[in-house]
N, C-alpha and C. Protein backbone atom coordinates (compact mmCIF):
# COMPACT_ATOMS: atom_id res chain seq x y z
N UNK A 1 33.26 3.83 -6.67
CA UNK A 1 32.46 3.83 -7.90
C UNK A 1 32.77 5.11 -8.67
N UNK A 2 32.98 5.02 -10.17
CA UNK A 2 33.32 6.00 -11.13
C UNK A 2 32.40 6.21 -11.42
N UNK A 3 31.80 8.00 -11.52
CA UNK A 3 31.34 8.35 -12.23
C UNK A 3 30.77 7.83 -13.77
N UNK A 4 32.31 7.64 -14.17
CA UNK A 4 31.78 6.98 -15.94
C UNK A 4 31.30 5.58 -16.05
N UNK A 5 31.13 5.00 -14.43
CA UNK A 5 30.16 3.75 -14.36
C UNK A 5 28.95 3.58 -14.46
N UNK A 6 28.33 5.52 -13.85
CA UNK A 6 26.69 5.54 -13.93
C UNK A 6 26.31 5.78 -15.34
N UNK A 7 25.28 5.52 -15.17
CA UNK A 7 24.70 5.73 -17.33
C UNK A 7 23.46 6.47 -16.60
N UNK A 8 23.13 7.91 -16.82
CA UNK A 8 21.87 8.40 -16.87
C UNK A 8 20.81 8.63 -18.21
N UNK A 9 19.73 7.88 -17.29
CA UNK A 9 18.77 8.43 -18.58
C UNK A 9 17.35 9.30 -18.16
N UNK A 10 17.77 10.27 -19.33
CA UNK A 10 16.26 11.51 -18.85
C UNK A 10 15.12 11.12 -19.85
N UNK A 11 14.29 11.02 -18.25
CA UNK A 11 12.91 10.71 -19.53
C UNK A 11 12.14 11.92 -19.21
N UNK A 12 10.91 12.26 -20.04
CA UNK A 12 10.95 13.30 -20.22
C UNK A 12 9.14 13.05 -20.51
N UNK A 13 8.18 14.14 -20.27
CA UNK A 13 6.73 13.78 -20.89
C UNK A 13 5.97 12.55 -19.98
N UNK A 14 5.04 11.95 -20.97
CA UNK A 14 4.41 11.01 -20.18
C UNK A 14 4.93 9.72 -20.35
N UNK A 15 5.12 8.99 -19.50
CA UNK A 15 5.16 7.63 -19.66
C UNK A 15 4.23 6.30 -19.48
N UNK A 16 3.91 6.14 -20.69
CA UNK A 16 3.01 4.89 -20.39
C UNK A 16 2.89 3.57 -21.41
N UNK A 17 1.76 3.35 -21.90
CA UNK A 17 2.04 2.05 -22.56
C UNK A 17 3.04 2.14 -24.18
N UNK A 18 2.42 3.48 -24.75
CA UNK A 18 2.90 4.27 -25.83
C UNK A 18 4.31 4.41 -25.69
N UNK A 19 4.65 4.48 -24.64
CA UNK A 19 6.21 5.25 -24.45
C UNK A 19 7.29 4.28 -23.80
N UNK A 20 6.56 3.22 -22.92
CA UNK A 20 7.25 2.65 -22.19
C UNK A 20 7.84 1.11 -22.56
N UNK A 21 7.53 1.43 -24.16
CA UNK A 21 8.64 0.21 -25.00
C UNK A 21 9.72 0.67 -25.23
N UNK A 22 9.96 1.79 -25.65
CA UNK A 22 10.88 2.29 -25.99
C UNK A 22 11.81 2.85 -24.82
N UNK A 23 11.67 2.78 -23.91
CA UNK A 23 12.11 3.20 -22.63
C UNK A 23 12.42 1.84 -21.93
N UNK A 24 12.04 0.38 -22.48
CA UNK A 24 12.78 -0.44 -21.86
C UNK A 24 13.34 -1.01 -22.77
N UNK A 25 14.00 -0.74 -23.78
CA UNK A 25 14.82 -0.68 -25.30
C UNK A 25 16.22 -0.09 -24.76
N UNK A 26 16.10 1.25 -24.74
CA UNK A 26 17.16 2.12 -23.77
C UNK A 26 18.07 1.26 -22.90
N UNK A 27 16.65 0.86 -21.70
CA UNK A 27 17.28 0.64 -20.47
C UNK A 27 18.10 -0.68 -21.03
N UNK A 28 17.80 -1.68 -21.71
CA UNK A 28 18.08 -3.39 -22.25
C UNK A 28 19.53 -2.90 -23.22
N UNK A 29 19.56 -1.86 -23.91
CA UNK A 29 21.10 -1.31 -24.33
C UNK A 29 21.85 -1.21 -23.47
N UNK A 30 21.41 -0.49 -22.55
CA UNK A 30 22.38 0.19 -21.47
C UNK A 30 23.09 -1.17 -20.55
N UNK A 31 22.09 -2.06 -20.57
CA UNK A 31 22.22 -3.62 -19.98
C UNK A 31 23.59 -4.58 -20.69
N UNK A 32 23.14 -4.26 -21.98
CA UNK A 32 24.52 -4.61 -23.08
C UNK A 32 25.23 -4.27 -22.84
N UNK A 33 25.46 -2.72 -22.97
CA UNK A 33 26.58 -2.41 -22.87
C UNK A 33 27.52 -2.52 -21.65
N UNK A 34 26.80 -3.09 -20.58
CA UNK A 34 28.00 -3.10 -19.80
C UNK A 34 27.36 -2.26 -18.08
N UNK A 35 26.61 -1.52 -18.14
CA UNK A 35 26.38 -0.32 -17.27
C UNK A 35 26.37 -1.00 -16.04
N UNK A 36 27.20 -0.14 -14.85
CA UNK A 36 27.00 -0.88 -13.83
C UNK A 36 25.55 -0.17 -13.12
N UNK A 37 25.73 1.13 -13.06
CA UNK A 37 24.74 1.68 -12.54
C UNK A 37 23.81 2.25 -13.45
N UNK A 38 22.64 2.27 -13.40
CA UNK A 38 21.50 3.51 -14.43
C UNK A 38 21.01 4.11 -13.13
N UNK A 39 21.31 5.09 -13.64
CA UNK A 39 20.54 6.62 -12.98
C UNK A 39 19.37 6.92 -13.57
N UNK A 40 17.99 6.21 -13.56
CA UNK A 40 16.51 7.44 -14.46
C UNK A 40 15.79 8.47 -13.75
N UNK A 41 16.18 9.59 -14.55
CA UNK A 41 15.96 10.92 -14.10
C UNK A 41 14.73 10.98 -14.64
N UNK A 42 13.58 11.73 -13.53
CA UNK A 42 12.39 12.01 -13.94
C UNK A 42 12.18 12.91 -14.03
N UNK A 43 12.96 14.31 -14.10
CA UNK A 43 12.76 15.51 -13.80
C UNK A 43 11.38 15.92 -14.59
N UNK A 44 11.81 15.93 -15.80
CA UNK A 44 10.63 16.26 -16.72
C UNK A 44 9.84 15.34 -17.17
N UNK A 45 9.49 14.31 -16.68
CA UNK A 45 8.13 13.73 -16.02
C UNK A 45 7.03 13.85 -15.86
N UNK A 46 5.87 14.11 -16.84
CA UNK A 46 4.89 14.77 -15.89
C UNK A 46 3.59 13.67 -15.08
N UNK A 47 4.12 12.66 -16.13
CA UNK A 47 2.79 11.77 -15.77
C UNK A 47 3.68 9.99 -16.33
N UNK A 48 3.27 9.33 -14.95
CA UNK A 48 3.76 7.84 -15.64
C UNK A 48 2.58 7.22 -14.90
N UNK A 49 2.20 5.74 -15.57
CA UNK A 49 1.22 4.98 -15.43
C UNK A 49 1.89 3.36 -15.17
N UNK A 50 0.90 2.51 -14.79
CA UNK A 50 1.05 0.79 -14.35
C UNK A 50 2.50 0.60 -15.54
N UNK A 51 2.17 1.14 -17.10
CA UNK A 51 3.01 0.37 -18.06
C UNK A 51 4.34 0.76 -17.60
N UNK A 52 4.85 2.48 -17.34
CA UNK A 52 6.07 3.08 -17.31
C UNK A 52 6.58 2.17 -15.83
N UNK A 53 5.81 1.55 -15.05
CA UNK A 53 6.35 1.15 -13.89
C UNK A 53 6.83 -0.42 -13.76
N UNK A 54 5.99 -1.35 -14.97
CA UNK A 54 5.99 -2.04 -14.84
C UNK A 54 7.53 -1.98 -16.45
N UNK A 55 7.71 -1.22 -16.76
CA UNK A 55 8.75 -1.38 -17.72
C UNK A 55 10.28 -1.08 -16.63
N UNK A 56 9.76 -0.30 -15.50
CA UNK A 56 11.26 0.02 -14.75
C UNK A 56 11.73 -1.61 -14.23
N UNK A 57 10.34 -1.95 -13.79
CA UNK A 57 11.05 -2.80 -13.01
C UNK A 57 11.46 -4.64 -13.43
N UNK A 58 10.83 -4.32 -15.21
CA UNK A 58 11.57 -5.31 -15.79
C UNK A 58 13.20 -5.66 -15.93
N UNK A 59 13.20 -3.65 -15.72
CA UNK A 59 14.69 -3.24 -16.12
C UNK A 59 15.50 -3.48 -14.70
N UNK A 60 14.95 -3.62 -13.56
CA UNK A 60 15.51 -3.07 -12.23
C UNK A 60 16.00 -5.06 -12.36
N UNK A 61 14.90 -6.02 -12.86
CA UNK A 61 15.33 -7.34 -12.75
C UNK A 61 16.28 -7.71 -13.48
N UNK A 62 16.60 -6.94 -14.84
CA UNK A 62 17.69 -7.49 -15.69
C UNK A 62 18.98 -6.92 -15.37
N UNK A 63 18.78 -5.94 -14.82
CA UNK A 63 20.18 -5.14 -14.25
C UNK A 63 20.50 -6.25 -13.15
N UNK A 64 19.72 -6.05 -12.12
CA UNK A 64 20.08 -7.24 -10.84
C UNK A 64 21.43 -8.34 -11.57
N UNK A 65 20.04 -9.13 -12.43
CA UNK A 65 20.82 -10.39 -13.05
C UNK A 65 22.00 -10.06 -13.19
N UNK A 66 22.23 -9.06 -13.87
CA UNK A 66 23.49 -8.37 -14.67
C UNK A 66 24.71 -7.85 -13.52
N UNK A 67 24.58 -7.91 -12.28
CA UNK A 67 25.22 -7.51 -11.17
C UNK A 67 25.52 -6.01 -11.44
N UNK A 68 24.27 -5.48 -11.64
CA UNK A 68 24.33 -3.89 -11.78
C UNK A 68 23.16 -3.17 -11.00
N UNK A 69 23.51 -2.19 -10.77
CA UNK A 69 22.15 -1.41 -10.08
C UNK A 69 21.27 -0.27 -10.66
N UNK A 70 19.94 -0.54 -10.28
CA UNK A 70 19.22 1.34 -10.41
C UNK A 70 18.79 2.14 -9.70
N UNK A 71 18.88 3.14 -10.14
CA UNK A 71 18.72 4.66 -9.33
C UNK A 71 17.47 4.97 -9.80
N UNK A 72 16.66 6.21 -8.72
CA UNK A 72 15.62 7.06 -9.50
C UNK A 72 15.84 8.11 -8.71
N UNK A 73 15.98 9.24 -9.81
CA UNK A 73 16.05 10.52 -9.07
C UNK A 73 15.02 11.85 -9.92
N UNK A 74 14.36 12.62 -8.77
CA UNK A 74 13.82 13.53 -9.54
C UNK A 74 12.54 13.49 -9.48
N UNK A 75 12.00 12.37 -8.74
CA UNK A 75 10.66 12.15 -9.32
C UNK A 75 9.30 13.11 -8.76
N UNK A 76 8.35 13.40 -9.29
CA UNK A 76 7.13 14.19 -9.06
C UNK A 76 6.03 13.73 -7.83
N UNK A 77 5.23 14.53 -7.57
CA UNK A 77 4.63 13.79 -6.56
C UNK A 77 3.36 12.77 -6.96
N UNK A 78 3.18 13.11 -8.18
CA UNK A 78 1.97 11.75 -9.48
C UNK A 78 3.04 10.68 -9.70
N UNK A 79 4.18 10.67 -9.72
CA UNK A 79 5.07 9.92 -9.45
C UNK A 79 5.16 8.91 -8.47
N UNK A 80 5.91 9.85 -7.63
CA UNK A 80 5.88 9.27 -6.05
C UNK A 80 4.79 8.48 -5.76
N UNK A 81 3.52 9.08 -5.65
CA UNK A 81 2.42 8.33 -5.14
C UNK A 81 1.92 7.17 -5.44
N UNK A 82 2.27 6.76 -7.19
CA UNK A 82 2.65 5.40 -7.60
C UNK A 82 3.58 4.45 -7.26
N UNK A 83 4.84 4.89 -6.90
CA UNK A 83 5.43 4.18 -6.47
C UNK A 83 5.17 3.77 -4.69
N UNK A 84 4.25 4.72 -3.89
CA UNK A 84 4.12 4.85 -2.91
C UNK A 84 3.18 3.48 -2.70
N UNK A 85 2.33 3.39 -3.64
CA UNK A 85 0.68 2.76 -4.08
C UNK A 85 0.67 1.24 -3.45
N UNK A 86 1.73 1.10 -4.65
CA UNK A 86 2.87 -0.04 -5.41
C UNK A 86 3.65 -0.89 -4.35
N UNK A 87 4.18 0.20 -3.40
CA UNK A 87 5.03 -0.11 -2.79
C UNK A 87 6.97 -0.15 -3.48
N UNK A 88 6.24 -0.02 -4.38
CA UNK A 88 7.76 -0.05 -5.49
C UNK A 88 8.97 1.03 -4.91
N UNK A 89 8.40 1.82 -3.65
CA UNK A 89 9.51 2.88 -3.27
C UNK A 89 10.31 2.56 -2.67
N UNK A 90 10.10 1.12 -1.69
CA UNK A 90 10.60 0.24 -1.17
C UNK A 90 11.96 -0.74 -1.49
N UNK A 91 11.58 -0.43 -2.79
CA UNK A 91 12.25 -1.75 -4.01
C UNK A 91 13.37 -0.85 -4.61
N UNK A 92 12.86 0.51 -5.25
CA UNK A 92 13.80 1.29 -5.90
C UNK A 92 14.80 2.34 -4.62
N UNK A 93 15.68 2.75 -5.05
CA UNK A 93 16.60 3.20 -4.75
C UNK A 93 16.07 4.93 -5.36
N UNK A 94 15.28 5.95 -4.36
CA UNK A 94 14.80 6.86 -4.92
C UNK A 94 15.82 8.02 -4.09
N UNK A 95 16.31 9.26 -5.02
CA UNK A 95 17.05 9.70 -4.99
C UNK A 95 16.52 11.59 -5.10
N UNK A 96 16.49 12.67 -4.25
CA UNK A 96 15.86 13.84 -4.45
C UNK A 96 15.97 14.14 -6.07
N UNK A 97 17.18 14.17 -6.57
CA UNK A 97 17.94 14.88 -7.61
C UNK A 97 19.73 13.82 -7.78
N UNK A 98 20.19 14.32 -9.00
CA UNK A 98 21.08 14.02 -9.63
C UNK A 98 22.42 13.92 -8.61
N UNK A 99 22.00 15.28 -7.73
CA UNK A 99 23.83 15.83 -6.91
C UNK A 99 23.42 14.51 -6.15
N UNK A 100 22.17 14.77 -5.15
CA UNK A 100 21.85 13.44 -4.22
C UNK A 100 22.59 11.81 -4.48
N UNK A 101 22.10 11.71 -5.71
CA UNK A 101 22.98 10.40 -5.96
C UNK A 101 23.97 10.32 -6.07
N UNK A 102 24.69 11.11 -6.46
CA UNK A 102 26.17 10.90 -6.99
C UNK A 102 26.79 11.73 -6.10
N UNK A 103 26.33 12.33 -4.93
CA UNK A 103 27.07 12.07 -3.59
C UNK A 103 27.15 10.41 -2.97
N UNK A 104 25.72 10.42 -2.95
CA UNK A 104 25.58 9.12 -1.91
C UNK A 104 26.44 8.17 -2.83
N UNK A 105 26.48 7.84 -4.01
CA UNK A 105 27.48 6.89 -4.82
C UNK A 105 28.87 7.20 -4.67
N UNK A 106 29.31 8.37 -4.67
CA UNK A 106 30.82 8.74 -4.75
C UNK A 106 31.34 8.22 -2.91
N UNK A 107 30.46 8.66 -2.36
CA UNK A 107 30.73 8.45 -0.83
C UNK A 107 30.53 6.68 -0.30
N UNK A 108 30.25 6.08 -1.00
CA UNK A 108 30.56 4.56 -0.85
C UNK A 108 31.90 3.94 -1.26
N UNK A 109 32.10 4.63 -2.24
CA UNK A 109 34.07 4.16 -2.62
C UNK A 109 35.00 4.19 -1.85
């Protein structure tokens, strides 16, 4: 897997019902265009809710379709604990940080 296969996207602030149209706009481009992998970086993250989660994993189903995958790396522990809740940690592919993934990706080729 190439590098210029992953597409990262940094989200940034809060994510929720306000934010999390436009954040599955992004992800549904990135779907167009081709992306095999999305990387969403949560670094600067401070707060996501039911909407920001329930927008990933519209995105995690259209990628599937699309024979592409997603990543999450970065995420907080108001984060985590949602996805923990959810069970969604199960489902996603969660990653410490950026190097983390794109070791573990480079080292599958």
């Amino acid at each position: 897997m190439k590098q210029s296969e992953v597409q990262v996207i940094k989200l940034s602030g809060i994510i929720n019902s306000a934010t999390s149209q436009e954040l599955r706009q992004r992800l549904n481009e990135l779907i167009e265009e081709g992306a095999k992998i999305v990387l969403v970086d949560f670094q600067d993250v401070t707060f996501m809710d039911s909407s920001g989660l329930g927008a990933l994993v519209l995105a995690f189903k259209s990628l599937r379709a699309a024979n592409s995958q997603m990543a999450l790396c970065s995420i907080n522990e108001q984060v985590r604990i949602l996805f923990e809740l959810t069970s969604m940690d199960k489902v996603f592919e969660i990653f410490a940080n950026q190097d983390e993934f794109h070791e573990a990706i480079l080292s599958k080729t």
